[in-house]
Protein backbone atom coordinates (compact mmCIF):
# COMPACT_ATOMS: atom_id res chain seq x y z
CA UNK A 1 -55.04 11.06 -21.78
CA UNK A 2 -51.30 10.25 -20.80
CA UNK A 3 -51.79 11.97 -17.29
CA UNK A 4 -55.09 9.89 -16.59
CA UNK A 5 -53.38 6.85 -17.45
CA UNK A 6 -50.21 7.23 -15.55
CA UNK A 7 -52.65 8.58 -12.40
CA UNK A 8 -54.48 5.58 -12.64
CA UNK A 9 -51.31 3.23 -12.90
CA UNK A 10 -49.82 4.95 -9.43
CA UNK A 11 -53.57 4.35 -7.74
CA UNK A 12 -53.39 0.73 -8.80
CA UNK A 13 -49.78 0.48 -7.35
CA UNK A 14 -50.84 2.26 -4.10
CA UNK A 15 -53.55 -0.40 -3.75
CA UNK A 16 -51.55 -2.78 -3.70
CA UNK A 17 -48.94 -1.54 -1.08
CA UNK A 18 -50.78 -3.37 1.67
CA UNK A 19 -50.20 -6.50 -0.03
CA UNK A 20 -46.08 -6.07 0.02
CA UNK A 21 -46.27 -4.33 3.87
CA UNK A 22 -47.75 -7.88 4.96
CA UNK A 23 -46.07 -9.19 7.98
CA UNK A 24 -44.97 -13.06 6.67
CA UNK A 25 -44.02 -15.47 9.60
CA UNK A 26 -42.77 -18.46 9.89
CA UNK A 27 -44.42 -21.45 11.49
CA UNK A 28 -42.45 -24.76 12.87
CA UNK A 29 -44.14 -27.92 13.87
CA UNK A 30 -42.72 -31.00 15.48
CA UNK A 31 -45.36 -33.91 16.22
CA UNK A 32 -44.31 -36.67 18.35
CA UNK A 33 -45.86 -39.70 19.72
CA UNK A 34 -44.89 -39.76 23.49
CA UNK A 35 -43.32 -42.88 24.33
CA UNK A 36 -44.63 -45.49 26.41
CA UNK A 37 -48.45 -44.33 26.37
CA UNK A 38 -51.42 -46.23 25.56
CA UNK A 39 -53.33 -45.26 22.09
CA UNK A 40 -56.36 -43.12 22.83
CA UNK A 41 -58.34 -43.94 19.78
CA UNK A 42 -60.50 -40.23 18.35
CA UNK A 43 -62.93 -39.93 16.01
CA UNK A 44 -61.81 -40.90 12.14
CA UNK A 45 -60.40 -38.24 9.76
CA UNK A 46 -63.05 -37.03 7.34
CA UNK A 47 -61.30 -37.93 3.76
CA UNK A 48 -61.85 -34.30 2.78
CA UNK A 49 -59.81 -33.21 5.46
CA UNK A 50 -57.51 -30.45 3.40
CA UNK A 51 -60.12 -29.81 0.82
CA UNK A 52 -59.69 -26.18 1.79
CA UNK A 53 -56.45 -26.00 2.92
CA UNK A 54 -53.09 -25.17 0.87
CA UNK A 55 -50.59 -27.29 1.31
CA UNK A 56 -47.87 -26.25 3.06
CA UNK A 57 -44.71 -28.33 1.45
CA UNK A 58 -45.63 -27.35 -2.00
CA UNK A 59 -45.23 -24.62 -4.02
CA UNK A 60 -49.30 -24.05 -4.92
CA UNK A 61 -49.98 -20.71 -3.21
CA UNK A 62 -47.83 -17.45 -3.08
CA UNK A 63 -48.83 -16.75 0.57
CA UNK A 64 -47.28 -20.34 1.97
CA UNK A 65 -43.69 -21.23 1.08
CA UNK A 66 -42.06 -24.14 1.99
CA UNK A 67 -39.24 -23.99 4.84
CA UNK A 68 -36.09 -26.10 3.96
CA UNK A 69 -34.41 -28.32 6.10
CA UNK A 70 -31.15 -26.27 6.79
CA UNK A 71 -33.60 -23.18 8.24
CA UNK A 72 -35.59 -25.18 10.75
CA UNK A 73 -35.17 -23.70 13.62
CA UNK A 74 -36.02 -26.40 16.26
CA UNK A 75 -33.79 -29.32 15.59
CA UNK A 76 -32.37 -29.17 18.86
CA UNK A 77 -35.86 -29.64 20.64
CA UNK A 78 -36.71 -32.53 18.24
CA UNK A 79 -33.04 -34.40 18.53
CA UNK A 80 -34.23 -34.39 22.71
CA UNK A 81 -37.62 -35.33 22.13
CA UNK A 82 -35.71 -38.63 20.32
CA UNK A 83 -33.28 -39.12 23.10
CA UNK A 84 -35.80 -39.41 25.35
CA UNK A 85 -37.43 -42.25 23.39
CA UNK A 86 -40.16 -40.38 21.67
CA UNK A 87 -40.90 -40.66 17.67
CA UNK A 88 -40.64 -37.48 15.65
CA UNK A 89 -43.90 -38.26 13.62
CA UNK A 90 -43.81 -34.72 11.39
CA UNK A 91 -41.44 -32.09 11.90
CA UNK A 92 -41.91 -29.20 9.10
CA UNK A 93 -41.70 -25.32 8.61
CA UNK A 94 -43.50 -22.91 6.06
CA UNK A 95 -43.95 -19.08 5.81
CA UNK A 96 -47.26 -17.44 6.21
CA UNK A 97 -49.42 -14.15 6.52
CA UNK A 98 -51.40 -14.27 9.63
CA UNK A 99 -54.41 -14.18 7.29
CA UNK A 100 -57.19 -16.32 9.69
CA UNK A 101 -59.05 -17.52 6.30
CA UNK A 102 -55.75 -19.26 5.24
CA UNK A 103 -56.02 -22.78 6.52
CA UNK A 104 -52.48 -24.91 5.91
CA UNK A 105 -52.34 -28.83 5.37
CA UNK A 106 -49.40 -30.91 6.41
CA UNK A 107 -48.61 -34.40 6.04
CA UNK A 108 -46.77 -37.51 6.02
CA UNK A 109 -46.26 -40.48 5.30
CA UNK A 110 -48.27 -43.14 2.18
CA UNK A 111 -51.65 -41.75 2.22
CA UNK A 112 -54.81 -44.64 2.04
CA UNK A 113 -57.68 -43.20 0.12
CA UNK A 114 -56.25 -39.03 0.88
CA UNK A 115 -56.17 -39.99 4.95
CA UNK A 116 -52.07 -40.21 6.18
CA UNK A 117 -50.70 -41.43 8.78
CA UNK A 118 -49.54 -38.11 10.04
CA UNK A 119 -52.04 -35.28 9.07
CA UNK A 120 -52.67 -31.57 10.57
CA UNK A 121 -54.35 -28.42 9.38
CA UNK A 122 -52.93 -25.29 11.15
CA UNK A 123 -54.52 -21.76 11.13
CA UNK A 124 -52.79 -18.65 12.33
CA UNK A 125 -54.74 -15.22 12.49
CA UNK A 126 -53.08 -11.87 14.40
CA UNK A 127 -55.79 -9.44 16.21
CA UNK A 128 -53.79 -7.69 18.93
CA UNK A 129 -52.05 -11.66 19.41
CA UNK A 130 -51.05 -14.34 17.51
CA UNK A 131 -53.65 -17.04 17.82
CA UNK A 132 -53.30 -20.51 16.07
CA UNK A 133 -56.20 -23.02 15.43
CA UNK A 134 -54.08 -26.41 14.95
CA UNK A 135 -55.34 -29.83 14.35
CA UNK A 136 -53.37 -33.23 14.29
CA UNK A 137 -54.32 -36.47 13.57
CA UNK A 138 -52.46 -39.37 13.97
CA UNK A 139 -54.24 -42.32 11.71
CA UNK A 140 -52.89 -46.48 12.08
CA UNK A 141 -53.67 -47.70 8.96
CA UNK A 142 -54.57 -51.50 8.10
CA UNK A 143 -52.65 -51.71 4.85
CA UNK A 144 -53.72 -55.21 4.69
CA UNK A 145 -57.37 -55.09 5.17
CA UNK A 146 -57.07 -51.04 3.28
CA UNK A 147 -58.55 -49.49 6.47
CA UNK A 148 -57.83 -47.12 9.38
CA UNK A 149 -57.75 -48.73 12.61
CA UNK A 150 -57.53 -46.19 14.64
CA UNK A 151 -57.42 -42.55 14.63
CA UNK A 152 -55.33 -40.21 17.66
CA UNK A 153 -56.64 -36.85 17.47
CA UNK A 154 -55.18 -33.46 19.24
CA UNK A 155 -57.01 -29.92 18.80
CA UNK A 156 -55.55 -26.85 20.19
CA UNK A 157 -56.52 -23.55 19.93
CA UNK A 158 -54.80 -20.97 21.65
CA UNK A 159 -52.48 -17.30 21.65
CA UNK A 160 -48.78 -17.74 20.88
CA UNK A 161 -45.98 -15.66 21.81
CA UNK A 162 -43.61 -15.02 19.04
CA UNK A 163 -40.24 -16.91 18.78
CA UNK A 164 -41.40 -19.31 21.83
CA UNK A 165 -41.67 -22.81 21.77
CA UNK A 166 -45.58 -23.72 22.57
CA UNK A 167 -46.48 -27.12 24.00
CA UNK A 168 -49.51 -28.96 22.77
CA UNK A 169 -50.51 -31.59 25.17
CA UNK A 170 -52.61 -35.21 24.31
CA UNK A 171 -52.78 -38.23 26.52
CA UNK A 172 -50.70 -40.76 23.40
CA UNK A 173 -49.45 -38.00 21.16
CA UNK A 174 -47.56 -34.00 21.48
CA UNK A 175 -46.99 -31.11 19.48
CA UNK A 176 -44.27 -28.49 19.43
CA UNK A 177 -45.08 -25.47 17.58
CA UNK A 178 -43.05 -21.81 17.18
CA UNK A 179 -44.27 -18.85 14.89
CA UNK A 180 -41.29 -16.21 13.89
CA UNK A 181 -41.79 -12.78 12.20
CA UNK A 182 -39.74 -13.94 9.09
């Protein structure tokens, strides 16, 4: 009875070796609003935007951890994008398994009825590349009148090469976005 048991304990800890050997990386976004171009108003945010998301600054999920401040690793690209007169509208980092049914929320700012003013969801997935599905929203809010405005809205989907900084272009609003082996 003792040998069946401890076989069966070492099968249940070699099932789970897959789990530990999973590749975590670390993803960096900085979302600006360019300066000096007109708003291109999107469609509004559905209010159950993250509904399926975890969050990525808090500690709800053992697969995303929060990045802190001293380990981001573009502050350098997001002090420039300020010098040059744009607005650093999110800037946050969290670590990850490329696991494409893991979809990560971000935020900022007061939310009005669960929309923010600064919202994404970011997916990252690894076939033979690294492919992120990102989302970003920016939302003016009428605090007065409790309403959105208007809504700014940039979708990207596209391969990433590790530890480079990837662009994501919109006419009013820009996203920079790295993903590290961690």
């Amino acid at each position: 009875m003792r040998a069946l048991t401890r076989s069966l304990l070492v099968l249940l800890s070699l099932t789970n070796l897959p789990a530990l050997a999973q590749t975590l990386y670390q993803v960096e976004v900085v979302l600006f609003s360019q300066s000096g171009s007109p708003l291109y108003s999107a469609p509004m945010p559905d209010y159950r935007w993250a509904d399926d998301a975890v969050w990525a600054d808090r500690d709800n999920n053992a697969d995303v951890r929060p990045v802190s401040e001293p380990l981001l690793r573009m502050t350098s690209e997001a002090s420039r994008l300020q010098q040059n007169g744009n607005t650093i509208l999110l800037h946050q980092a969290w670590v990850q398994p490329a696991d494409g049914s893991l979809q990560v929320a971000l935020a900022s700012g007061d939310p009005l009825d669960e929309v923010f003013p600064v919202q994404a969801l970011v997916r990252l997935q690894r076939d033979r590349f690294i492919e992120l599905d990102a989302t970003f929203w920016r939302n003016h809010i009428n605090r007065a009148d409790r309403n959105l405005a208007a809504s700014e809205h940039l979708r990207d989907q596209r391969r990433m090469r590790l530890d480079e900084v990837h662009y994501l272009d919109h006419q009013s609003i820009g996203a920079l976005v790295r993903v590290s082996r961690r």
